[in-house]
Protein backbone atom coordinates (compact mmCIF):
# COMPACT_ATOMS: atom_id res chain seq x y z
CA UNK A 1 -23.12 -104.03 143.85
CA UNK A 2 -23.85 -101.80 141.18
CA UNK A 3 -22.79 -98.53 141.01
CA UNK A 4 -24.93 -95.44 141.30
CA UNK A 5 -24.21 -93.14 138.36
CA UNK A 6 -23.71 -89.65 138.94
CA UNK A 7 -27.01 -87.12 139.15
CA UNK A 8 -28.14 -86.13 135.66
CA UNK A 9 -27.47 -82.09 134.81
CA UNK A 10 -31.41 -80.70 135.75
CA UNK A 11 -31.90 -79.97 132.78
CA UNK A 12 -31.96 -83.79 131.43
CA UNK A 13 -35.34 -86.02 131.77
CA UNK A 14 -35.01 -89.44 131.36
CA UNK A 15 -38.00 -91.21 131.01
CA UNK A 16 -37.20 -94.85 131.04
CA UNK A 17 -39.53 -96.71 129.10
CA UNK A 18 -41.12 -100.63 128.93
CA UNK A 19 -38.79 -102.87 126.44
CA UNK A 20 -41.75 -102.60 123.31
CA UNK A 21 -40.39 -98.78 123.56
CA UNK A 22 -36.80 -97.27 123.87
CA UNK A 23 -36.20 -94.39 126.72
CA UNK A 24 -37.15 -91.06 125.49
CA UNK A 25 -34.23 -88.39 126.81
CA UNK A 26 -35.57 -84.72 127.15
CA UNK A 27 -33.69 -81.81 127.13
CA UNK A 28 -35.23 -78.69 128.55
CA UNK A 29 -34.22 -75.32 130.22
CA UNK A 30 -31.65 -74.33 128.03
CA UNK A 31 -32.69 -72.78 124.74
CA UNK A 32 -34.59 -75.02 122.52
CA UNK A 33 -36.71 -78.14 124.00
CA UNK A 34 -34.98 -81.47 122.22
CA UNK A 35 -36.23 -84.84 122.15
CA UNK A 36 -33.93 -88.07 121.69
CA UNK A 37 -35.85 -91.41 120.83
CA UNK A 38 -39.21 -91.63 120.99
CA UNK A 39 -40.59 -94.89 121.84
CA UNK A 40 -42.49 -97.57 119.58
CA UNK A 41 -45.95 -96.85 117.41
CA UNK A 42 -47.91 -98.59 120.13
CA UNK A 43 -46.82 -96.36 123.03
CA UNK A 44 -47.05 -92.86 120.75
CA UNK A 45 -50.19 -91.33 123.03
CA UNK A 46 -48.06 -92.24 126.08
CA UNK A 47 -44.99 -90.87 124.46
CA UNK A 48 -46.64 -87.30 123.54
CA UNK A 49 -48.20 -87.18 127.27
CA UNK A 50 -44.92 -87.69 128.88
CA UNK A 51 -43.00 -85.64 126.63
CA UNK A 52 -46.22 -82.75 127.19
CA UNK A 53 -45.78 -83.00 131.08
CA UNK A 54 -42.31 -82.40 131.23
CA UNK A 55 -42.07 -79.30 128.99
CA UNK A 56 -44.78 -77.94 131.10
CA UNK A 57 -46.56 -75.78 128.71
CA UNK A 58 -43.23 -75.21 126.05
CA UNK A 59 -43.41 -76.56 122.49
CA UNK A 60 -40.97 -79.27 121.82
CA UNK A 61 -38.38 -77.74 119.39
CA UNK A 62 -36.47 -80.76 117.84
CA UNK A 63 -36.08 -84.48 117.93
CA UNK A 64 -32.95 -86.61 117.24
CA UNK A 65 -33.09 -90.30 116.86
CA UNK A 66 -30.24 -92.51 117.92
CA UNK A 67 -31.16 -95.49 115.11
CA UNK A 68 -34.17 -95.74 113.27
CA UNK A 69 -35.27 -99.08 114.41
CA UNK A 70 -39.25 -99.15 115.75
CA UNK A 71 -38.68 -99.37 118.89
CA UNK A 72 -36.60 -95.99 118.36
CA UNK A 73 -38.81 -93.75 115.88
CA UNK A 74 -42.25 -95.20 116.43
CA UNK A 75 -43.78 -91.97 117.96
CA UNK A 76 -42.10 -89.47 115.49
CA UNK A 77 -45.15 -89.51 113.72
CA UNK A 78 -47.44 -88.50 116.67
CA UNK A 79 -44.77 -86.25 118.04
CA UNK A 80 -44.46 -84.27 114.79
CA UNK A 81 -48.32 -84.46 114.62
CA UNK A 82 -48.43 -82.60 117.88
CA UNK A 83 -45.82 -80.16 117.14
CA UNK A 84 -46.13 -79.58 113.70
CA UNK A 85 -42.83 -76.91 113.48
CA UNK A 86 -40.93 -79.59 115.14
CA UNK A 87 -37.38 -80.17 113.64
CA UNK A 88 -36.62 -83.97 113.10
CA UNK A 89 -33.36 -85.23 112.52
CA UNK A 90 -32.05 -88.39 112.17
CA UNK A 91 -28.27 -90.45 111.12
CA UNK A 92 -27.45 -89.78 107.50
CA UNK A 93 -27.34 -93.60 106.47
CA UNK A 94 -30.55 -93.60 105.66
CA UNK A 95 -31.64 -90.11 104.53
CA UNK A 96 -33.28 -91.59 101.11
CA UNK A 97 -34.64 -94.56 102.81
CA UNK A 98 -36.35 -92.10 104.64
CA UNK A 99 -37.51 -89.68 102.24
CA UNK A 100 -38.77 -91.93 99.73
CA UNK A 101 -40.78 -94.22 102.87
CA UNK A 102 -39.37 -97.24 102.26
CA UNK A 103 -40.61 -99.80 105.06
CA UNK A 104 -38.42 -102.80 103.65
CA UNK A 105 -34.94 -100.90 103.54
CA UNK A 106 -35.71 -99.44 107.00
CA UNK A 107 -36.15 -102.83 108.20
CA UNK A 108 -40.11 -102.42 109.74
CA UNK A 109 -41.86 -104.71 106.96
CA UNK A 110 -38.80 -107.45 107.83
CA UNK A 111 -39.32 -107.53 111.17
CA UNK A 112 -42.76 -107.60 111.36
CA UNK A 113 -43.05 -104.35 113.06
CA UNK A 114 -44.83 -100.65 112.44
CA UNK A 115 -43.45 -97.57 111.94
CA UNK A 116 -45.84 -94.63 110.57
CA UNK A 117 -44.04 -92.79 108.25
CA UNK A 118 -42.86 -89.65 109.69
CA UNK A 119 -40.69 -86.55 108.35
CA UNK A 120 -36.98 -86.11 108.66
CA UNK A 121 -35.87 -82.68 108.26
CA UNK A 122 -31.91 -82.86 108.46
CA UNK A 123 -28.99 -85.36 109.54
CA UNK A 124 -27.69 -85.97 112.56
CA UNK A 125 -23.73 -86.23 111.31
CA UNK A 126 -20.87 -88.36 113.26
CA UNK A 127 -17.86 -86.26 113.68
CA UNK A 128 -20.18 -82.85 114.77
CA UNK A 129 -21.66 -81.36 117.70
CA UNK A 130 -24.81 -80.05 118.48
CA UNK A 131 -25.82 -77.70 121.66
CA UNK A 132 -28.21 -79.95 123.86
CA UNK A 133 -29.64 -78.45 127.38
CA UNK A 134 -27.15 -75.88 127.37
CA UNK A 135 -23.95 -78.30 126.68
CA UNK A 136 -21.80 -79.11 123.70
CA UNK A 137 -22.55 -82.82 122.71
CA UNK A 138 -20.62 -84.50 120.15
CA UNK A 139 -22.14 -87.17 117.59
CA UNK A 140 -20.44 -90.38 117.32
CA UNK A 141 -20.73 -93.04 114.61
CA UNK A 142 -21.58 -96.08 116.61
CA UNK A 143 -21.78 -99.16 113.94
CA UNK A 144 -22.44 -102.78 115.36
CA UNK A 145 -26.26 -103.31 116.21
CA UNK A 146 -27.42 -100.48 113.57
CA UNK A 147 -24.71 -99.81 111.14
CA UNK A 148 -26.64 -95.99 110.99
CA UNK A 149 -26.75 -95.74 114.34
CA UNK A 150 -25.28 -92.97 116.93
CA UNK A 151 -23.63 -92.06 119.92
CA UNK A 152 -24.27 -88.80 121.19
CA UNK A 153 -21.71 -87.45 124.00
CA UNK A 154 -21.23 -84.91 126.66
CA UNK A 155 -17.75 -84.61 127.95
CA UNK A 156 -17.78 -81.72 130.61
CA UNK A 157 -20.08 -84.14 132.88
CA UNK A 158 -19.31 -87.50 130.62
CA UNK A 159 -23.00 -87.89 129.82
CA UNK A 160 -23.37 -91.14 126.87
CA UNK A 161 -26.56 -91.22 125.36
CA UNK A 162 -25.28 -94.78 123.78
CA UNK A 163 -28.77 -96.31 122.33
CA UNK A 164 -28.64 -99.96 121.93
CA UNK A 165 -24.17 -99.65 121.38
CA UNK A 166 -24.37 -100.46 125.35
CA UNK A 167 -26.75 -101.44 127.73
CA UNK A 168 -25.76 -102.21 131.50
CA UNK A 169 -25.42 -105.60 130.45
CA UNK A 170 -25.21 -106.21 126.96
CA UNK A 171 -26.40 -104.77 123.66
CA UNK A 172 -28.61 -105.24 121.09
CA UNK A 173 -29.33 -107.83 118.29
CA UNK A 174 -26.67 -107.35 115.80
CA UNK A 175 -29.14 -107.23 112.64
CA UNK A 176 -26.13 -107.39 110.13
CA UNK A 177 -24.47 -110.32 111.33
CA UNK A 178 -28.09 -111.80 110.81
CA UNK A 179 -27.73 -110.73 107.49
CA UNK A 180 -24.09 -112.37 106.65
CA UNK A 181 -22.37 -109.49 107.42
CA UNK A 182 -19.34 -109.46 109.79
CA UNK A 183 -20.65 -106.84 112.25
CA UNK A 184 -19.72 -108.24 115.40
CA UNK A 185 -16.20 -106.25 114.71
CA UNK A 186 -18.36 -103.10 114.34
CA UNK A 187 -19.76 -104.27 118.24
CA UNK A 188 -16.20 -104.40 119.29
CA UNK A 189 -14.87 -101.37 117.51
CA UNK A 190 -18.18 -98.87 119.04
CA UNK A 191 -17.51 -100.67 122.64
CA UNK A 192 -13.69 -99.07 122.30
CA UNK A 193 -15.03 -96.17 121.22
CA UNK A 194 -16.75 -95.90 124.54
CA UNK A 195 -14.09 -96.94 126.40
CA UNK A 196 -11.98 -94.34 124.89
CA UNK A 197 -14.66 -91.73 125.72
CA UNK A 198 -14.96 -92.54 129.27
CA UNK A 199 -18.29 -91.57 130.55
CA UNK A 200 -18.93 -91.53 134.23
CA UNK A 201 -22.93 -91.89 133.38
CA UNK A 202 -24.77 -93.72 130.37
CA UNK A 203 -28.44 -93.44 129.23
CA UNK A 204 -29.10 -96.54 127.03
CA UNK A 205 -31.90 -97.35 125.00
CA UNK A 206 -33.19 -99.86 127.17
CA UNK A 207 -33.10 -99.86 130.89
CA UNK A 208 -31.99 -97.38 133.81
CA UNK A 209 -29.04 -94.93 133.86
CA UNK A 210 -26.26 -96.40 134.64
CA UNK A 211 -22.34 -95.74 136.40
CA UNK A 212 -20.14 -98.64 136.68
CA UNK A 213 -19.54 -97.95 132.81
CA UNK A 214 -15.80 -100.22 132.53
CA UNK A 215 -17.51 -103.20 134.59
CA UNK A 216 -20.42 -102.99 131.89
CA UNK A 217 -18.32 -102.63 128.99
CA UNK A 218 -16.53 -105.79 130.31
CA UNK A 219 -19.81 -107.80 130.29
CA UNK A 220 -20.68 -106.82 126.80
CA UNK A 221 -17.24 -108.09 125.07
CA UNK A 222 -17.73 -111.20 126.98
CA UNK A 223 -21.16 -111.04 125.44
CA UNK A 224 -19.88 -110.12 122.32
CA UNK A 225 -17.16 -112.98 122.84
CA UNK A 226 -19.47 -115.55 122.95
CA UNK A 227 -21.90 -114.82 119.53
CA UNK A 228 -18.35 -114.50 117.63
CA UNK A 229 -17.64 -118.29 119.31
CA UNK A 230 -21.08 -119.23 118.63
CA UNK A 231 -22.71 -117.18 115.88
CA UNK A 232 -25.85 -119.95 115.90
CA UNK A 233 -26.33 -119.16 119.71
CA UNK A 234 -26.64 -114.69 118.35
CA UNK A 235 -29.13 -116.36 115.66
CA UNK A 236 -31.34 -117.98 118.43
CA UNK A 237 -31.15 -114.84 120.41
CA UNK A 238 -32.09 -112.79 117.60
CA UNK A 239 -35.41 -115.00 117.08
CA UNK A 240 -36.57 -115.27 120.65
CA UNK A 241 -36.28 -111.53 120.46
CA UNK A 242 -38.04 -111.07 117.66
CA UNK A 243 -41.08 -112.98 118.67
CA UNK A 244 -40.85 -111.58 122.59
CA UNK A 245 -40.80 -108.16 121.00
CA UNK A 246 -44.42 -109.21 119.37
CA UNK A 247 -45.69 -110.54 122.37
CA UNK A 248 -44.73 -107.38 124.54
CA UNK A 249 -47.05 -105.70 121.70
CA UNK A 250 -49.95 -108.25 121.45
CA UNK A 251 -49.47 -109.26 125.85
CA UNK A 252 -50.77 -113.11 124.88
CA UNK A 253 -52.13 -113.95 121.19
CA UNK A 254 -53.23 -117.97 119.77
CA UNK A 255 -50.35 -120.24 119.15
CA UNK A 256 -51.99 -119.90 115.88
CA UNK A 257 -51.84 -116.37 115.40
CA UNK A 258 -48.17 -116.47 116.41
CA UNK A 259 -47.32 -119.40 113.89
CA UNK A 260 -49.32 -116.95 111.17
CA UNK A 261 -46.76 -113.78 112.48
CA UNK A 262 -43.68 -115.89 112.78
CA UNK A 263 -44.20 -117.48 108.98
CA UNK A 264 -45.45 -114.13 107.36
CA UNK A 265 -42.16 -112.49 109.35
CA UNK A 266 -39.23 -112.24 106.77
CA UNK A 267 -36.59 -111.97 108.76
CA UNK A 268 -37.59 -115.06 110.52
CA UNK A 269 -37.46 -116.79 107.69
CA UNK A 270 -33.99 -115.66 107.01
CA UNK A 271 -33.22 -116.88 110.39
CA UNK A 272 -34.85 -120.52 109.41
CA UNK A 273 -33.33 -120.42 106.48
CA UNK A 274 -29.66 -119.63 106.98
CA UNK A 275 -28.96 -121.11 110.86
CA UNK A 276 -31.66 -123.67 111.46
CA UNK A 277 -32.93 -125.05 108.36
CA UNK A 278 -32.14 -128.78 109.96
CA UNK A 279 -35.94 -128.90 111.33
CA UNK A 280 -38.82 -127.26 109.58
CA UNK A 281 -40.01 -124.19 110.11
CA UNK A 282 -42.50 -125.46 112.22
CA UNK A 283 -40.52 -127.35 114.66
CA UNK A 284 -38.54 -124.49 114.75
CA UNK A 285 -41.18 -122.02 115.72
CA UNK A 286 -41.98 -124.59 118.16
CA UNK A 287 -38.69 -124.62 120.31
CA UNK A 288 -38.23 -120.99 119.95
CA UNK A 289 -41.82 -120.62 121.95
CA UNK A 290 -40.65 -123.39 124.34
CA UNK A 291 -37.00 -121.47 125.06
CA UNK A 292 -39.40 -118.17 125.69
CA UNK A 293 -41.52 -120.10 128.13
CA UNK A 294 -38.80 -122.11 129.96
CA UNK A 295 -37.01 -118.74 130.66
CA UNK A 296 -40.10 -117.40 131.70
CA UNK A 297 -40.32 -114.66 129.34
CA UNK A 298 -43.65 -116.37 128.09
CA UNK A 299 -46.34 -118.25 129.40
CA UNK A 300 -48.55 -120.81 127.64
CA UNK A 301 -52.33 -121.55 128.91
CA UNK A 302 -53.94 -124.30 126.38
CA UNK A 303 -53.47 -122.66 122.96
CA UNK A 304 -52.78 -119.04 124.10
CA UNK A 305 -49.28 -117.59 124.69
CA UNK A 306 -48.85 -114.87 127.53
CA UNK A 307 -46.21 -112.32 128.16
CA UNK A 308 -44.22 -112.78 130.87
């Protein structure tokens, strides 16, 4: 059975999100309101009304993101659009990226996702601590699924706010390793790092709070154990997320329109290119919508595709 984690301090609001967006974690009743993650473009009005109703009146002071994937940073733009004296900060990887809006670099034109550019006031550094809620909170580096990405800490209660480094079970895509970098040792080096910190209670990116943290950490190197066995089975995972992250965004879309997505989608055509480029890209788009349906994470009428 799993195991209930321990009560949040009071002065932590989770509020745990739909897949298309990442959980937003609020800090409030000790000195400055603080935001981590907030959500994807597409859920940004939601985001600010949630984030509004639980400050109760109070501005929100600052916002930290984890990574700087979509799914992450989406509603910095509306949140800092609210708040205009809001204080953003994000890793330092990519600071310039960043700065100078590149949508390529920071992965959104690749993936076939939005992001409106939003402004990043300092860096969130591995290695310091911030005050959060009234608590010390240390940053960690945690490399594997972002190579920017972060941990952030609390070891009085052994709080982990671990992003997409650890879910209950699993972890995210490792982009790199879609690249032809070797990143699943980054996976495997962050997991330690958790292990060695020893929460009793994580917030992930994705899903509820969560105890139980060694049996979790157990599923994700067997996870992890697998793609390194199989890297061609982390490709094929990495697609059907891909498109099931578009379909949580469109809810059903033509077969047509998700051929044009999938084809116009450059990191799908790295996929094609460098694991499956056996079939063409077309009977390749075709089992990948097939895998989705037969698992019952889509659902096909005719010539439309549903979420499921």
């Amino acid at each position: 059975m799993p195991i209930e984690p321990p009560a949040l301090p009071p002065e932590i609001t989770v509020f745990e999100r739909g897949w298309l967006s990442a959980n937003n974690v609020l800090f409030h009743g000790h000195g400055a309101t603080v935001l981590v993650d907030s959500g994807y473009c597409a859920h940004a009005a939601q985001t600010v009304a949630l984030v509004e109703s639980g400050l109760q009146g109070r501005p929100l002071d600052r916002l930290l993101n984890t990574h700087l994937h979509s799914d992450h940073c989406g509603g910095n733009a509306a949140l800092q659009a609210r708040w205009p004296r809001l204080i953003t900060h994000i890793p330092p990887g990519q600071w310039d990226q960043v700065q100078a809006w590149d949508p390529v670099a920071l992965s959104y034109e690749p993936t076939g996702q939005d992001c409106p550019r939003f402004r990043a006031d300092g860096r969130l550094m591995p290695g310091s601590e911030l005050t959060l809620g009234g608590s010390a909170w240390q940053v960690h580096a945690a490399p594997g699924h972002d190579p920017h990405a972060v941990l952030l800490f609390e070891p009085r209660a052994r709080v982990l706010i671990s992003g997409d480094a650890l879910w209950e079970n699993g972890f995210g895509v490792v982009f790199p390793e879609l690249d032809g970098a070797h990143a699943f040792a980054d996976v495997g080096a962050t997991l330690d790092l958790i292990e060695q910190l020893d929460p009793l209670t994580v917030i992930p990116g994705h899903g509820s709070v969560f105890g139980g943290v060694p049996a979790a950490i157990a599923r994700a190197r067997r996870r992890l154990a697998g793609f390194e066995a199989d890297p061609i089975k982390h490709a094929r995972h990495a697609a059907k997320v891909l498109l099931k992250y578009k379909l949580l965004e469109w809810q059903q879309a033509p077969l047509a329109q998700v051929q044009a997505w999938l084809a116009a989608t450059p990191y799908y055509a790295r996929l094609h290119g460098r694991y499956f480029a056996d079939r063409s890209a077309v009977q390749w788009t075709a089992e990948m919508v097939q895998e989705l349906v037969d698992g019952g994470a889509a659902r096909r009428e005719g010539e439309m595709l549903h979420n499921a």
